[in-house]
PDB file of N, CA and C in Angstrom:
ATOM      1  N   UNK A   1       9.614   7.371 -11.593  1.00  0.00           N
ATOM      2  CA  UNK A   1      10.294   7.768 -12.813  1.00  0.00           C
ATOM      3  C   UNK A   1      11.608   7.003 -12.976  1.00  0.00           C
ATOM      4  N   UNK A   2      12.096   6.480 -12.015  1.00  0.00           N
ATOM      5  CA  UNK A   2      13.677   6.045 -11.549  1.00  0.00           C
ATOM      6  C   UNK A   2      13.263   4.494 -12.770  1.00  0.00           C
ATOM      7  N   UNK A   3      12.302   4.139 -12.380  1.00  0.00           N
ATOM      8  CA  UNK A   3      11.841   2.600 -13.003  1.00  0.00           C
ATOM      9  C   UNK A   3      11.763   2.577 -14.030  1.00  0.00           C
ATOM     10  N   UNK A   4      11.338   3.814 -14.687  1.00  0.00           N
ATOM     11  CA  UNK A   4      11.420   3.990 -16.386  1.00  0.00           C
ATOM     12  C   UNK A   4      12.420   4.096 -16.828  1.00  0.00           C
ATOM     13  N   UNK A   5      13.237   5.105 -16.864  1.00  0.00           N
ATOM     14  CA  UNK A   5      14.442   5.748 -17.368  1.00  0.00           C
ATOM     15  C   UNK A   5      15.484   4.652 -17.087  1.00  0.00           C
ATOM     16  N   UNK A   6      15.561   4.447 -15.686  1.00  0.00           N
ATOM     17  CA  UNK A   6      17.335   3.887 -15.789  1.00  0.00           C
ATOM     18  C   UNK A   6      16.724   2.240 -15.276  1.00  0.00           C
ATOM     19  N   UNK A   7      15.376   1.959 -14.702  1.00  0.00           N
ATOM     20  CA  UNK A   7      15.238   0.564 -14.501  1.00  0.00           C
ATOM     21  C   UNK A   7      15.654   0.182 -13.150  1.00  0.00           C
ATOM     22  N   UNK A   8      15.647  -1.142 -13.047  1.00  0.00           N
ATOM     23  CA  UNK A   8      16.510  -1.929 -11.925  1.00  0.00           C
ATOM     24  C   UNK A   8      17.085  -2.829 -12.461  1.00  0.00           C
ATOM     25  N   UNK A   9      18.072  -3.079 -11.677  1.00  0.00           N
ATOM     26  CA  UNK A   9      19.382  -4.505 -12.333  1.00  0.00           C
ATOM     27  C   UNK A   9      18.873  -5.918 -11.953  1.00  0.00           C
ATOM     28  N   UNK A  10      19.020  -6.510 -12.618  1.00  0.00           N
ATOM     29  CA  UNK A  10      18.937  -7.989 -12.175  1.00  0.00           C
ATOM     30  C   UNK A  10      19.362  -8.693 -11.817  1.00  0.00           C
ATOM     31  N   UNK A  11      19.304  -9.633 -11.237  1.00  0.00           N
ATOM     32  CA  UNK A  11      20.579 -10.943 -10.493  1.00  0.00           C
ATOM     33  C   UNK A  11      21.657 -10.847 -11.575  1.00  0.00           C
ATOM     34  N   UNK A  12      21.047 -11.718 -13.130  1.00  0.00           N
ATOM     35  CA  UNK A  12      22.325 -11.698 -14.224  1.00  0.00           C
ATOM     36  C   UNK A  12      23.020 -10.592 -14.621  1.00  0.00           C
ATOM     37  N   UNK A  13      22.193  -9.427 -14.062  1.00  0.00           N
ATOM     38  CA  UNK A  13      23.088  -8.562 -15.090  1.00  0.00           C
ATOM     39  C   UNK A  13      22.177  -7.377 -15.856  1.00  0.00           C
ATOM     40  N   UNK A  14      21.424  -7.890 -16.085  1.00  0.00           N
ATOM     41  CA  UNK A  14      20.868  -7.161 -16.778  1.00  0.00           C
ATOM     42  C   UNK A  14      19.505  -6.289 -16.464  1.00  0.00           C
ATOM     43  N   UNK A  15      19.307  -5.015 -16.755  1.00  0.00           N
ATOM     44  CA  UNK A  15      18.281  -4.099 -16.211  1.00  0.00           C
ATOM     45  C   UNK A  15      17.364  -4.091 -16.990  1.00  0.00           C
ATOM     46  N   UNK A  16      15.924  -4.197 -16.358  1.00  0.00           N
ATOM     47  CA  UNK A  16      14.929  -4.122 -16.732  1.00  0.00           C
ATOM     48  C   UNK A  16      13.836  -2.405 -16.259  1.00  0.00           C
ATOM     49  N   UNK A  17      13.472  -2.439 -17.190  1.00  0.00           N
ATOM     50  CA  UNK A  17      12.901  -0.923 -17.049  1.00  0.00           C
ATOM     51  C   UNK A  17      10.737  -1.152 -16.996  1.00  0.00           C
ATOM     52  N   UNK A  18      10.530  -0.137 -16.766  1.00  0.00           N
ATOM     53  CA  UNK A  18       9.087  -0.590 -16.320  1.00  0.00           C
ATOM     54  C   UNK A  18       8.561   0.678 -17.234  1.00  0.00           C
ATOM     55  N   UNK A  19       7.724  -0.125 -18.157  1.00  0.00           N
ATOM     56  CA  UNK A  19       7.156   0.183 -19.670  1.00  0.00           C
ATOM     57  C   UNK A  19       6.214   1.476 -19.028  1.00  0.00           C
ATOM     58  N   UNK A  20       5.922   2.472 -20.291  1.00  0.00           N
ATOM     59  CA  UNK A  20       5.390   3.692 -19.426  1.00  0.00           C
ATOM     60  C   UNK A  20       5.372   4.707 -20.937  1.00  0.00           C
ATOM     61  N   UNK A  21       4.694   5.831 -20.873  1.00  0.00           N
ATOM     62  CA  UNK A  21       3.741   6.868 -22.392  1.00  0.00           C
ATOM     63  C   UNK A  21       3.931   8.135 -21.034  1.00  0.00           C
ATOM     64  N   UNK A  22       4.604   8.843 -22.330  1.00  0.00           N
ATOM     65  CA  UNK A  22       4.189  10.301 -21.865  1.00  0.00           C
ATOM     66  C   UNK A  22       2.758  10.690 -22.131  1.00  0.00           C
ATOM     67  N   UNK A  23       2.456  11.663 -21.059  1.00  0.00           N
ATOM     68  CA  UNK A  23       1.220  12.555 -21.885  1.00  0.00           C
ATOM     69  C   UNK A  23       1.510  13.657 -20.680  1.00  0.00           C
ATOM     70  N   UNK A  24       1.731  14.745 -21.550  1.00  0.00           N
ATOM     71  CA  UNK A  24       2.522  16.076 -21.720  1.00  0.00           C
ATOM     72  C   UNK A  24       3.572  15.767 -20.672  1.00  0.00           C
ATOM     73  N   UNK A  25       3.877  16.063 -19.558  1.00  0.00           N
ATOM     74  CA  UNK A  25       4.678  16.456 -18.371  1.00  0.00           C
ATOM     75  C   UNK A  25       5.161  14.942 -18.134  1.00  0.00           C
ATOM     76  N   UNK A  26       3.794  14.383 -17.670  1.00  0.00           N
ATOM     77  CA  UNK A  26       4.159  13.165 -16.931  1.00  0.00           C
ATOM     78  C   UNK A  26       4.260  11.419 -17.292  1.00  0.00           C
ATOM     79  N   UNK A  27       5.089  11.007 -16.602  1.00  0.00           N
ATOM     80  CA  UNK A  27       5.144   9.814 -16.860  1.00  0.00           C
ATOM     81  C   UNK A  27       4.117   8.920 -16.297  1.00  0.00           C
ATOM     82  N   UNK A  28       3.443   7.565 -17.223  1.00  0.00           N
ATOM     83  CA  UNK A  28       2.018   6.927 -16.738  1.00  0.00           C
ATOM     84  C   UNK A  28       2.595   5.393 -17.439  1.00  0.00           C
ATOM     85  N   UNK A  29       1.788   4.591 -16.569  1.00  0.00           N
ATOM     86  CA  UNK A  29       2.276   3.162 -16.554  1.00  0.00           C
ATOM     87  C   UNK A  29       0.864   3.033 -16.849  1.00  0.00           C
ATOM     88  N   UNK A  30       0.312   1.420 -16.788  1.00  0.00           N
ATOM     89  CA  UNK A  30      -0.971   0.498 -16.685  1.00  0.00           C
ATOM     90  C   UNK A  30      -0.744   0.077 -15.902  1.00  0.00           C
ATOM     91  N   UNK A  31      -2.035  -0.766 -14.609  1.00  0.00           N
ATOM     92  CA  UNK A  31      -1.932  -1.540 -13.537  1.00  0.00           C
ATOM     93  C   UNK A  31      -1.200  -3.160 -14.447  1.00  0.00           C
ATOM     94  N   UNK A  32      -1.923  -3.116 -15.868  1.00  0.00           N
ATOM     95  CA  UNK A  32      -0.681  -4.596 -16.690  1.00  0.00           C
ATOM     96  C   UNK A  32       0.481  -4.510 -16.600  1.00  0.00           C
ATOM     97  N   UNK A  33       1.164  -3.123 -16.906  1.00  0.00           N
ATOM     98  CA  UNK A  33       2.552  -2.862 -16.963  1.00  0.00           C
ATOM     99  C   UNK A  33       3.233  -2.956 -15.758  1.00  0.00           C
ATOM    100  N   UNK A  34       2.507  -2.544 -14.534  1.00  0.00           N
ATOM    101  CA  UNK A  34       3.456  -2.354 -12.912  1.00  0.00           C
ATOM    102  C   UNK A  34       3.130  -3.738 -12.831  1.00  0.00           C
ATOM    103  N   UNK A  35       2.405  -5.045 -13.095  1.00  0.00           N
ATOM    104  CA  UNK A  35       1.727  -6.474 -12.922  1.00  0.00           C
ATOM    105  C   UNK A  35       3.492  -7.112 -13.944  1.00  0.00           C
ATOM    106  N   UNK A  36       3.313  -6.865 -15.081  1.00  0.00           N
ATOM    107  CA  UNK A  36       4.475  -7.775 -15.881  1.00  0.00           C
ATOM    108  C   UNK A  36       5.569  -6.985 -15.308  1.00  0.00           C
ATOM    109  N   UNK A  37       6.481  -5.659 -15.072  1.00  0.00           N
ATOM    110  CA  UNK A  37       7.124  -5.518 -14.427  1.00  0.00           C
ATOM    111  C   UNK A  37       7.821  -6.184 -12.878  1.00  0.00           C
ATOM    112  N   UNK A  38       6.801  -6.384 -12.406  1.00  0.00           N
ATOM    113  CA  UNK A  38       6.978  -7.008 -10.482  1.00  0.00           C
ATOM    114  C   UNK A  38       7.247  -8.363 -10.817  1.00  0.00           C
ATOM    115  N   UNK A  39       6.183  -8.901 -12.187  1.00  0.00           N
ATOM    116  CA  UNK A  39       6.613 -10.324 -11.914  1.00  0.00           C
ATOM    117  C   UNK A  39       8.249 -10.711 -12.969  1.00  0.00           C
ATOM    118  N   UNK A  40       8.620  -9.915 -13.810  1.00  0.00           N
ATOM    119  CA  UNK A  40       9.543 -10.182 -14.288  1.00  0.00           C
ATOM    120  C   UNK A  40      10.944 -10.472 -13.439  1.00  0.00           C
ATOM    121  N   UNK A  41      10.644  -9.355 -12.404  1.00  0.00           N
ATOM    122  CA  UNK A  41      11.795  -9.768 -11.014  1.00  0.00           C
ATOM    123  C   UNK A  41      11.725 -10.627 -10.568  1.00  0.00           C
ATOM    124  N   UNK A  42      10.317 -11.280  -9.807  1.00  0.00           N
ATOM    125  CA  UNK A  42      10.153 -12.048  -9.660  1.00  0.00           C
ATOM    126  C   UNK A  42      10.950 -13.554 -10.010  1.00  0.00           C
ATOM    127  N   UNK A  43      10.769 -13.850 -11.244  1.00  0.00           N
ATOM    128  CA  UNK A  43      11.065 -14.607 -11.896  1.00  0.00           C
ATOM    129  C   UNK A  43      12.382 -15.124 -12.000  1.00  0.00           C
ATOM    130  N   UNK A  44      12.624 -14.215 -12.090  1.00  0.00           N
ATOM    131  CA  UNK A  44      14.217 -13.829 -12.179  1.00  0.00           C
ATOM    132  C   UNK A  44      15.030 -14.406 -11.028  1.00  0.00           C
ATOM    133  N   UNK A  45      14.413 -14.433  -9.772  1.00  0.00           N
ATOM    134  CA  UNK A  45      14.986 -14.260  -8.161  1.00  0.00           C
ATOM    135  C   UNK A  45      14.713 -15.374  -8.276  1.00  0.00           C
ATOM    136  N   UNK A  46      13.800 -16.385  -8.606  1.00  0.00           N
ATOM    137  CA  UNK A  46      13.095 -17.384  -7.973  1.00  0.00           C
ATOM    138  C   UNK A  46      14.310 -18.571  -9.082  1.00  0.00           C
ATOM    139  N   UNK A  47      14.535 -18.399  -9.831  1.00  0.00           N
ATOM    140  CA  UNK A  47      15.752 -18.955 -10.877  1.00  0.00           C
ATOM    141  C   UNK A  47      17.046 -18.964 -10.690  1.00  0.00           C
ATOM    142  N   UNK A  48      17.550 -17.776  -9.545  1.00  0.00           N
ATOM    143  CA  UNK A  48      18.793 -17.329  -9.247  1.00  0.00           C
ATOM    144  C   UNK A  48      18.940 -17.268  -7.944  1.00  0.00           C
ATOM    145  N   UNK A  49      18.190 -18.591  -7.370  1.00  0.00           N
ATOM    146  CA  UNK A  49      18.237 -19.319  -5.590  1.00  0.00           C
ATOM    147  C   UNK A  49      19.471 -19.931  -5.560  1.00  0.00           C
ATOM    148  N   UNK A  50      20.122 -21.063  -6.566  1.00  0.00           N
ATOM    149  CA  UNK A  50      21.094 -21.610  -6.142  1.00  0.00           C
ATOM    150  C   UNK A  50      22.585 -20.704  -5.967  1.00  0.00           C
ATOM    151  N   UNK A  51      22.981 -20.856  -5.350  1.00  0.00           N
ATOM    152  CA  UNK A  51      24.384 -19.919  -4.943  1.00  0.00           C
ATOM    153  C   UNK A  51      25.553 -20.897  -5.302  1.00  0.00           C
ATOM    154  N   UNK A  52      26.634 -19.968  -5.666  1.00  0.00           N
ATOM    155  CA  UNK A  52      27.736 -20.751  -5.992  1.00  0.00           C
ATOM    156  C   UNK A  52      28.475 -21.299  -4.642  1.00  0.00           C
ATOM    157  N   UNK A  53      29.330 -22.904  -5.094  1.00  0.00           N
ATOM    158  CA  UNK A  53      29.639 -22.926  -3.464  1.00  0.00           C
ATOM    159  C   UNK A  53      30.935 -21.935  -3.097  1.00  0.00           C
ATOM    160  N   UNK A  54      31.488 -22.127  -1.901  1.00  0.00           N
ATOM    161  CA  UNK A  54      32.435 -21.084  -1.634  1.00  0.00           C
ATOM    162  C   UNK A  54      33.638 -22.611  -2.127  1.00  0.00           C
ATOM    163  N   UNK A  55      34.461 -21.518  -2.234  1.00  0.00           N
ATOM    164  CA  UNK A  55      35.641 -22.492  -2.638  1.00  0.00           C
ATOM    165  C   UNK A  55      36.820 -22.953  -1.225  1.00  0.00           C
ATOM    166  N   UNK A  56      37.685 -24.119  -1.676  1.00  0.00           N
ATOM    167  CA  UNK A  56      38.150 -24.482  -0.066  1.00  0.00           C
ATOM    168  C   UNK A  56      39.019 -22.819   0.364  1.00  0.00           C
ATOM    169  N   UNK A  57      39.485 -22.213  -0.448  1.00  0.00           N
ATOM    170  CA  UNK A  57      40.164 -21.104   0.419  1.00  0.00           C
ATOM    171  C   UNK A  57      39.278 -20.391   1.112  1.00  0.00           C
ATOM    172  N   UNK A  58      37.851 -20.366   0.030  1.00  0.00           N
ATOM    173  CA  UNK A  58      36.739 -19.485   1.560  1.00  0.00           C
ATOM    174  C   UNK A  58      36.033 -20.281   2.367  1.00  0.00           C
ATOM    175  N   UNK A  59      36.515 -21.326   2.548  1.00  0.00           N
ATOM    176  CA  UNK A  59      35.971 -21.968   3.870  1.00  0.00           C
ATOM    177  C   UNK A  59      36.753 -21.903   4.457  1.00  0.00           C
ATOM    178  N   UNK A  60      38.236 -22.133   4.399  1.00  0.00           N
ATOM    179  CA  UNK A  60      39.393 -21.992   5.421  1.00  0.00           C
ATOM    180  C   UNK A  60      39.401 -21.045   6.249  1.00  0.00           C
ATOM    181  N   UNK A  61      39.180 -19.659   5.330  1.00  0.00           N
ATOM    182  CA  UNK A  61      38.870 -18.374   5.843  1.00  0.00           C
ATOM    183  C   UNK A  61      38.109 -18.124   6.816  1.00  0.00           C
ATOM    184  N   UNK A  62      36.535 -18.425   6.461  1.00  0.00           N
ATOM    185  CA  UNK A  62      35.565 -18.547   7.516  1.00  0.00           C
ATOM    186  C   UNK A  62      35.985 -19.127   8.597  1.00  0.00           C
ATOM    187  N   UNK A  63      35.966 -20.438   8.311  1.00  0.00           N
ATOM    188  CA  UNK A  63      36.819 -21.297   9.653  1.00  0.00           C
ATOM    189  C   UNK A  63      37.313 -20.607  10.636  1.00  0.00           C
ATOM    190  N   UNK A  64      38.956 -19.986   9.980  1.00  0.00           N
ATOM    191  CA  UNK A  64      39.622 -19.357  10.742  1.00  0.00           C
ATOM    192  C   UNK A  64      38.913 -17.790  11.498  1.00  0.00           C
ATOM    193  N   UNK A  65      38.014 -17.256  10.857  1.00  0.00           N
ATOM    194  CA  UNK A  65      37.604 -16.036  10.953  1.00  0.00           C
ATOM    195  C   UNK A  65      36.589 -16.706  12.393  1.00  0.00           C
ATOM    196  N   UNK A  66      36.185 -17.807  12.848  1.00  0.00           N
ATOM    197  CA  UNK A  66      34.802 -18.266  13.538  1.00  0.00           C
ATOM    198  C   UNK A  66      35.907 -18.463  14.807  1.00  0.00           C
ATOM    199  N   UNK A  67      36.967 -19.378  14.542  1.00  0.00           N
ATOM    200  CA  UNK A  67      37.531 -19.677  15.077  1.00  0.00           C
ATOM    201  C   UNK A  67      38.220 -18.396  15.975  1.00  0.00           C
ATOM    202  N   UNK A  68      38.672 -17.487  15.400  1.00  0.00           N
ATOM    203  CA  UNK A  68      38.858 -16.417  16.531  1.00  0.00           C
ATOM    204  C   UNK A  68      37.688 -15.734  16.838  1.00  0.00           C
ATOM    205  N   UNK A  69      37.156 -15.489  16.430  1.00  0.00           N
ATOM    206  CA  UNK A  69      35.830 -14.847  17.109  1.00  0.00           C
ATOM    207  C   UNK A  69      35.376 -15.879  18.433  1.00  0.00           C
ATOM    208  N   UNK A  70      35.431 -17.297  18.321  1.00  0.00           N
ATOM    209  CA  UNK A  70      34.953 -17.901  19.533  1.00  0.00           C
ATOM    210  C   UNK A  70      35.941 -17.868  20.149  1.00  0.00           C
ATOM    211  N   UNK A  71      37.624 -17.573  19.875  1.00  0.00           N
ATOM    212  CA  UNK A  71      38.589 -17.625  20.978  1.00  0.00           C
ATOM    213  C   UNK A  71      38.625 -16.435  21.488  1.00  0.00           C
ATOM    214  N   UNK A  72      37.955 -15.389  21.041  1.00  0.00           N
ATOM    215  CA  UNK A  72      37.838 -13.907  21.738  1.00  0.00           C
ATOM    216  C   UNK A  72      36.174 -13.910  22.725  1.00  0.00           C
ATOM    217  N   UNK A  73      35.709 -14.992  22.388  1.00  0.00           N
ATOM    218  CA  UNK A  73      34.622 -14.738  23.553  1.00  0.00           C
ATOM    219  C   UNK A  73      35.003 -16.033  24.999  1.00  0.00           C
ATOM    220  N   UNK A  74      36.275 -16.455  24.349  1.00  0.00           N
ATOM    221  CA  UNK A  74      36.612 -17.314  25.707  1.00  0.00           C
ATOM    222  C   UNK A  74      35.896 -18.681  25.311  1.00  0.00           C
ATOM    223  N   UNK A  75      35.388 -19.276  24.373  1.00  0.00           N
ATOM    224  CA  UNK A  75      34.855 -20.478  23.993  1.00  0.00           C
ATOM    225  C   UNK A  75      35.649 -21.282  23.538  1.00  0.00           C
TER     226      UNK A  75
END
């Protein structure tokens, strides 16, 4: 029911909901509808692989953050 009503969010932003008919009480999908639903995520994920790079202050960071972690194991 969570998939109908409020959906899931997407990488961009935006929520997609998974198409669905009352009949009386309950909520009912099609095996088409849970099929274009799964792959719409899909899609979505497979488009929104590249990552932004980190910028030089968050590499410095890391750096420094690696850098004590190996001076606290004695390396």
């Amino acid at each position: 029911a969570r998939w109908c009503l409020q959906g899931v969010k997407l990488a961009d932003g935006r929520s997609l909901r998974l198409e669905y008919i009352r009949v009386g009480d309950r909520m009912m999908t099609s095996k088409a509808g849970l099929l274009r639903f799964l792959a719409a995520q899909q899609d979505n994920s497979v488009t929104e692989v590249a990552t932004q790079p980190r910028t030089p202050t968050q590499r410095m960071r890391a750096a420094a953050k690696a850098e004590a972690e190996l001076s606290d194991l004695g390396i």
